[in-house]
N, C-alpha and C. Protein backbone atom coordinates (compact mmCIF):
# COMPACT_ATOMS: atom_id res chain seq x y z
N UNK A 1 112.96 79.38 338.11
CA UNK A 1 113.77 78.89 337.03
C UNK A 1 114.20 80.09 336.19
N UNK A 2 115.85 80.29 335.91
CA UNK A 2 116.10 81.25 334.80
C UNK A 2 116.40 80.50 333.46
N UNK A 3 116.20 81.58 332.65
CA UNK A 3 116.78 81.14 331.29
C UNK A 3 117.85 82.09 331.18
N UNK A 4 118.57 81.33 330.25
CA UNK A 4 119.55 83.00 329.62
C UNK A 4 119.28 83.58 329.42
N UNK A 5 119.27 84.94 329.45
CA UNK A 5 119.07 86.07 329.19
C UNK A 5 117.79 86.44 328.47
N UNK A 6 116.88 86.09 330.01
CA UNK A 6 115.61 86.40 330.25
C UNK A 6 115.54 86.60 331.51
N UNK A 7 114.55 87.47 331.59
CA UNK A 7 114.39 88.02 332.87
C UNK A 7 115.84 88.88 333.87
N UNK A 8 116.73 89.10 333.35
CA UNK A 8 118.25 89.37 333.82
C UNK A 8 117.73 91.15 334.01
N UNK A 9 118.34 91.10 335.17
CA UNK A 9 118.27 92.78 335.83
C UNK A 9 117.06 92.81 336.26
N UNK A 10 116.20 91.93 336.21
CA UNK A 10 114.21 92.35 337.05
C UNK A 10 114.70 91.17 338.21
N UNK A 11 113.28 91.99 338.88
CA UNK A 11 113.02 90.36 340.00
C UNK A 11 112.85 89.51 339.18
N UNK A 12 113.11 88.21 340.31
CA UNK A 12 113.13 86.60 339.63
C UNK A 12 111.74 86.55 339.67
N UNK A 13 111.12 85.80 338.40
CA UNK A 13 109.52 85.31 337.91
C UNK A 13 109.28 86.55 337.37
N UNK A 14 109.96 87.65 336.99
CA UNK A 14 109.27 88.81 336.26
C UNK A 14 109.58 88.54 334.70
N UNK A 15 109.46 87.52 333.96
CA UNK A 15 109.15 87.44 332.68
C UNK A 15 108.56 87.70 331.72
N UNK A 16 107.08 88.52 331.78
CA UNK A 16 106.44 89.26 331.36
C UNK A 16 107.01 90.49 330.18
N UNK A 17 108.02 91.26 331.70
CA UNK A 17 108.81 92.32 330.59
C UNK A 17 109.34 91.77 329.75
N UNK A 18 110.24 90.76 329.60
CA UNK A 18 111.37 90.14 328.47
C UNK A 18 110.40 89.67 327.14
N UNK A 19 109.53 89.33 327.82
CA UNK A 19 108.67 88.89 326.74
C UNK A 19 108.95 87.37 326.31
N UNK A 20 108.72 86.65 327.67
CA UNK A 20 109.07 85.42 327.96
C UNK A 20 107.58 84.56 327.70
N UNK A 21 106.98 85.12 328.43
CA UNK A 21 105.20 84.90 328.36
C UNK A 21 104.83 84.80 326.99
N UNK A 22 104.93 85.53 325.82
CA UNK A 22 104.52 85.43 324.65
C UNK A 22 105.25 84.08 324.04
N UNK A 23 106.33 84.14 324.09
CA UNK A 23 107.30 82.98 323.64
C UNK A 23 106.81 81.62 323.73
N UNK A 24 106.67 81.51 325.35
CA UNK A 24 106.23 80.24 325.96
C UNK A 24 104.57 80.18 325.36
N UNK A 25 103.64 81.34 325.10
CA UNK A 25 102.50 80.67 324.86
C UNK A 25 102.32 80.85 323.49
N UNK A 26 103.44 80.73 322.62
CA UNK A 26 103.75 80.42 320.94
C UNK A 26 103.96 79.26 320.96
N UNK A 27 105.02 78.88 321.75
CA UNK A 27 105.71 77.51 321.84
C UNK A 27 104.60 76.39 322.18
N UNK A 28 104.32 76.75 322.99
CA UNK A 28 102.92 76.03 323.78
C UNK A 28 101.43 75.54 322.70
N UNK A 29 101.14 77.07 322.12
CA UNK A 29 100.61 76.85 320.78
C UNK A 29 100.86 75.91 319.78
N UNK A 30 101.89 75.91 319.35
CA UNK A 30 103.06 74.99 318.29
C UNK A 30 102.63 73.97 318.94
N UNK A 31 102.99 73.79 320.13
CA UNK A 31 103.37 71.99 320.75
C UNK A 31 102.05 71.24 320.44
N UNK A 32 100.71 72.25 320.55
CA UNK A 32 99.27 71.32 320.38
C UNK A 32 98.99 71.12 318.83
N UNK A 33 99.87 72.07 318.16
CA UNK A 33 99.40 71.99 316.69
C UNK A 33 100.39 70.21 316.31
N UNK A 34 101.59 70.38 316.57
CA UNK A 34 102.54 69.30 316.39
C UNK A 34 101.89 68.17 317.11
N UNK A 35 101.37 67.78 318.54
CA UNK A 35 100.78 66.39 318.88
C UNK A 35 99.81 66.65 317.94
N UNK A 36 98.87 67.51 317.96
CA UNK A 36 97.57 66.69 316.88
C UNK A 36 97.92 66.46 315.92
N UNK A 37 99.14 66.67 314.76
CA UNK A 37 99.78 66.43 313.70
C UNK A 37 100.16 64.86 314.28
N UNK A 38 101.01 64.53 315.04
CA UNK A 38 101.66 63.38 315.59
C UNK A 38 100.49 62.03 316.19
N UNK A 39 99.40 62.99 316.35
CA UNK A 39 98.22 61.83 316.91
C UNK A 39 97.84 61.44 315.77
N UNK A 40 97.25 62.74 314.81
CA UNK A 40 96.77 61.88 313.20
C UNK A 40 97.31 60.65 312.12
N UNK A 41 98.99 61.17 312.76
CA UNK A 41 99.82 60.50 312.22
C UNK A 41 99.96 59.24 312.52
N UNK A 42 99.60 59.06 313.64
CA UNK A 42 99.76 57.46 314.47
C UNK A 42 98.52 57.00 314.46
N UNK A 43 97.10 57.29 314.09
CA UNK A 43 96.22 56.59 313.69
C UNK A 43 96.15 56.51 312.16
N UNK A 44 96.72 57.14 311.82
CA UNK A 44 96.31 57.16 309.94
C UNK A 44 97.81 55.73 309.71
N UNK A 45 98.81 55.50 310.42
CA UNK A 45 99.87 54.63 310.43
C UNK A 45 99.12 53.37 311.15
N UNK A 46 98.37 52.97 312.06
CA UNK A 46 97.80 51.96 312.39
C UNK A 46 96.88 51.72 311.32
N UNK A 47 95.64 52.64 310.77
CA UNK A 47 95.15 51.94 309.87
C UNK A 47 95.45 51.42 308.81
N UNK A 48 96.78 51.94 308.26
CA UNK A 48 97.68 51.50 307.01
C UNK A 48 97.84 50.30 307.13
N UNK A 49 98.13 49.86 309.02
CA UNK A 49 98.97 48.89 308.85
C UNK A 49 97.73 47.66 309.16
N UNK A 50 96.55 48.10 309.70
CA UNK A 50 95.54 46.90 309.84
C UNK A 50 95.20 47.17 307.82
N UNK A 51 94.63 47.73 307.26
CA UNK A 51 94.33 47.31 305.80
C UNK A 51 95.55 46.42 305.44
N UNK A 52 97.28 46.84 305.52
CA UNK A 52 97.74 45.75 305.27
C UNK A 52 97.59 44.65 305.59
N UNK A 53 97.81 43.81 306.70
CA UNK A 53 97.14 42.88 307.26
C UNK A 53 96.12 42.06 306.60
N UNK A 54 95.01 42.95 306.63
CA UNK A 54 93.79 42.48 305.71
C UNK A 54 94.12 41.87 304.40
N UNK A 55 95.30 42.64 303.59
CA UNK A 55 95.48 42.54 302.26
C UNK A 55 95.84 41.75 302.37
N UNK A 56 96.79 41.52 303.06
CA UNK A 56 98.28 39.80 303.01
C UNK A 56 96.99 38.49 303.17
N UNK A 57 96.31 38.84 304.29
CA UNK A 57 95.59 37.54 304.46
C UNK A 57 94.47 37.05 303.16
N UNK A 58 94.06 38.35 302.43
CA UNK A 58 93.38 38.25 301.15
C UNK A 58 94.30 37.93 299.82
N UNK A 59 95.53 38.10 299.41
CA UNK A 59 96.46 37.49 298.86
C UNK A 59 97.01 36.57 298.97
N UNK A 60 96.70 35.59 300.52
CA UNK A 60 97.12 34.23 300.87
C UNK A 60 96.15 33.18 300.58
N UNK A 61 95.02 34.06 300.79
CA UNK A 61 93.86 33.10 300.44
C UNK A 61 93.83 32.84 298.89
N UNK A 62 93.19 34.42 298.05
CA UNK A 62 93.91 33.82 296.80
C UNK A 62 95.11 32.95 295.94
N UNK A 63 96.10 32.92 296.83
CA UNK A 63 96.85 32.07 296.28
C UNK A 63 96.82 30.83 296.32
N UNK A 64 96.17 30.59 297.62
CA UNK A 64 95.68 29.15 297.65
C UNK A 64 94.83 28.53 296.31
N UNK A 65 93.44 29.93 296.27
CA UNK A 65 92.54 29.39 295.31
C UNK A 65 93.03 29.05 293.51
N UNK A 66 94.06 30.20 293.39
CA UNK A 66 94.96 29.70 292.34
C UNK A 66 95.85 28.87 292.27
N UNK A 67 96.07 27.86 293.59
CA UNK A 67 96.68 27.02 293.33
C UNK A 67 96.18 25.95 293.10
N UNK A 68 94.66 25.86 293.48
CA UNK A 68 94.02 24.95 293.69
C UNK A 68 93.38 24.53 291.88
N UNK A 69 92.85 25.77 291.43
CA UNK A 69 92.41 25.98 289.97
C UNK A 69 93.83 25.21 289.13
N UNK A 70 94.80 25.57 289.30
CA UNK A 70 96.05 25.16 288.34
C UNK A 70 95.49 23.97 288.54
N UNK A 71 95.64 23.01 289.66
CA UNK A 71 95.44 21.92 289.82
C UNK A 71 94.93 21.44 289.08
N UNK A 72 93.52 21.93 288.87
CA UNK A 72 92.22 21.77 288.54
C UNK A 72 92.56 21.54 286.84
N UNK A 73 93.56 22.84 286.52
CA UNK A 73 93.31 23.02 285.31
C UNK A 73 94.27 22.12 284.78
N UNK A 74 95.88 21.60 285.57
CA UNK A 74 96.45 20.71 285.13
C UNK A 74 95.83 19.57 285.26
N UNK A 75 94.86 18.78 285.56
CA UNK A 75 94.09 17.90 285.67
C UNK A 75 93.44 17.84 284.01
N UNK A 76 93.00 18.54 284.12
CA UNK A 76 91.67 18.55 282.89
C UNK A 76 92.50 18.90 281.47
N UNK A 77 93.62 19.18 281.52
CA UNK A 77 94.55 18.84 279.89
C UNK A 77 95.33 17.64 280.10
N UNK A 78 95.28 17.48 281.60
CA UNK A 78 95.89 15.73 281.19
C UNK A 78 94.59 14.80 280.29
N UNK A 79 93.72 15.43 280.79
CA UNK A 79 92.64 14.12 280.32
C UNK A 79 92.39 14.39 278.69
N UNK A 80 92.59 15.64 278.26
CA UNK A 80 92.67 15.88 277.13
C UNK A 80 93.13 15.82 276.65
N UNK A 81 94.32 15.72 276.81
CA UNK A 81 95.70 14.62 276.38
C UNK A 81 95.37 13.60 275.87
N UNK A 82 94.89 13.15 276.83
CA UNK A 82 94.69 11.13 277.07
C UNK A 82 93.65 11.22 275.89
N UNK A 83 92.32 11.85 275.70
CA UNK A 83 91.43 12.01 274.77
C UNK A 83 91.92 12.08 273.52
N UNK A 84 92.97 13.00 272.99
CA UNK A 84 93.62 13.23 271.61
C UNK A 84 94.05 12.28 271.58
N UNK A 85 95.06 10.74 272.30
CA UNK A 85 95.98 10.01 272.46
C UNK A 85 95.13 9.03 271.24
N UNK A 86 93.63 8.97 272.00
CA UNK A 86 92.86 8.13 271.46
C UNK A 86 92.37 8.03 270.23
N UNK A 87 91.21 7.05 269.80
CA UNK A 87 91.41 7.03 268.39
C UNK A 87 90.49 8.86 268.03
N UNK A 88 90.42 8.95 266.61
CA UNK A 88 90.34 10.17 266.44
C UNK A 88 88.73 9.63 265.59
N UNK A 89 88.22 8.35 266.32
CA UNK A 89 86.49 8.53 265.48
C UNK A 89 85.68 9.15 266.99
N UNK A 90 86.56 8.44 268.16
CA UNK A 90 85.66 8.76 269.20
C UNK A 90 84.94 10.65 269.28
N UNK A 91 86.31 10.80 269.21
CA UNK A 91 86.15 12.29 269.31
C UNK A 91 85.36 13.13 268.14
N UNK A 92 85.30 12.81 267.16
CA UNK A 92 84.25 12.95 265.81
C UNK A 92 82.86 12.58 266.03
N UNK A 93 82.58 11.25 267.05
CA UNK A 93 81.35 11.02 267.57
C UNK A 93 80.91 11.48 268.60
N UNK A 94 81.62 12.04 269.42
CA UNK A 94 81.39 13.31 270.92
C UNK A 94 80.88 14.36 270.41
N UNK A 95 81.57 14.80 269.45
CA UNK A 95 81.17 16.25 268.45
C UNK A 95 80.20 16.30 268.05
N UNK A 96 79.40 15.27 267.58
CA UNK A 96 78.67 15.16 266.32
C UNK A 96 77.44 14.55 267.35
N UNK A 97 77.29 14.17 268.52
CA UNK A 97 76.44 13.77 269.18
C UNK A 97 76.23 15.19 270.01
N UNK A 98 77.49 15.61 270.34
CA UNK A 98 76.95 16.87 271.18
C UNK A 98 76.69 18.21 270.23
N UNK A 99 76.99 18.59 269.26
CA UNK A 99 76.44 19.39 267.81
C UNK A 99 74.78 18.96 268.03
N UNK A 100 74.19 17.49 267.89
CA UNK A 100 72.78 17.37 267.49
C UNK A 100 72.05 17.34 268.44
N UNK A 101 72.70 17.46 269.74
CA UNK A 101 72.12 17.70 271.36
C UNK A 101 71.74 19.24 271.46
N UNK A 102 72.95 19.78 270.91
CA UNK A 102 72.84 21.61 270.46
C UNK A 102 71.36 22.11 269.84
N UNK A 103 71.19 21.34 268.72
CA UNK A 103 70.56 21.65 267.59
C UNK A 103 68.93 21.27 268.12
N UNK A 104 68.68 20.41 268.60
CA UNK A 104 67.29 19.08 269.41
C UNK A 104 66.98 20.43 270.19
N UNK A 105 68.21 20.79 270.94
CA UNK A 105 67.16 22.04 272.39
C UNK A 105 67.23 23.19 271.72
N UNK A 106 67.77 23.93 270.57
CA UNK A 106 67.00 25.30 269.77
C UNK A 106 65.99 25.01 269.75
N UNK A 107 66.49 23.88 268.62
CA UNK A 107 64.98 23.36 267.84
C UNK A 107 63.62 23.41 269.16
N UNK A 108 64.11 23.16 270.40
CA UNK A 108 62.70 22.67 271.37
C UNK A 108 62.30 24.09 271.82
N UNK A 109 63.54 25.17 272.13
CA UNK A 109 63.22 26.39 272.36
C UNK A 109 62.56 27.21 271.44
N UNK A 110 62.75 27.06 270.22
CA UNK A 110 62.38 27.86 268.98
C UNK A 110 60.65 27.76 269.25
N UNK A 111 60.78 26.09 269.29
CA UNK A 111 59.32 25.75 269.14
C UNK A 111 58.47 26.02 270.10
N UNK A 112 59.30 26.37 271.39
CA UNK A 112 57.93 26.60 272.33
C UNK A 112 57.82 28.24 272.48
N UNK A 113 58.21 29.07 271.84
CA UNK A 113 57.98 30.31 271.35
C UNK A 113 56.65 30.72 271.00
């Protein structure tokens, strides 16, 4: 095999003199530095893309669970709704029963001190 103007005026395969040999085992050099650059690159790009993966399916799940909580939470101001709607002694006697429910278990904790 010739190149241009390499090896021109020697016998054919005398590349050595031109200084063809050094070239090719620079080039050659380079080429292993560039795949191991290109191999790192294509595993450090797969793992990007499995953690993504991971992430989407962990952001799908959460969204479920926040959809589920809204639920939850639009549920529980309807009823508090409905509670205010009502008369306004009930809710004075919820208070005032659960205040002296408060006060009964200090009082039982204090005492068994």
């Amino acid at each position: 095999m010739r190149r241009a103007g390499l090896g021109e005026g020697g016998p054919p395969g005398n590349y050595v003199a031109s200084g063809y040999s050094v070239y090719e085992e620079e080039n050659e050099h380079l080429q292993e530095g560039l795949r191991a650059k290109v191999n790192a690159l294509k595993h450090l790009s797969i793992d990007i893309g499995n953690e993504v993966k991971y992430q989407n399916k962990m952001l799908g799940e959460m969204d479920t669970d926040f959809d589920s909580t809204g639920g939850l939470l639009g549920s529980t101001i309807g009823r508090l709704k409905l509670l205010s709607r009502g008369s306004q002694t009930k809710v004075y006697c919820y208070m005032l029963l659960f205040a002296l429910f408060v006060f009964i278990v200090l009082y039982w904790v204090i005492k068994l001190r």
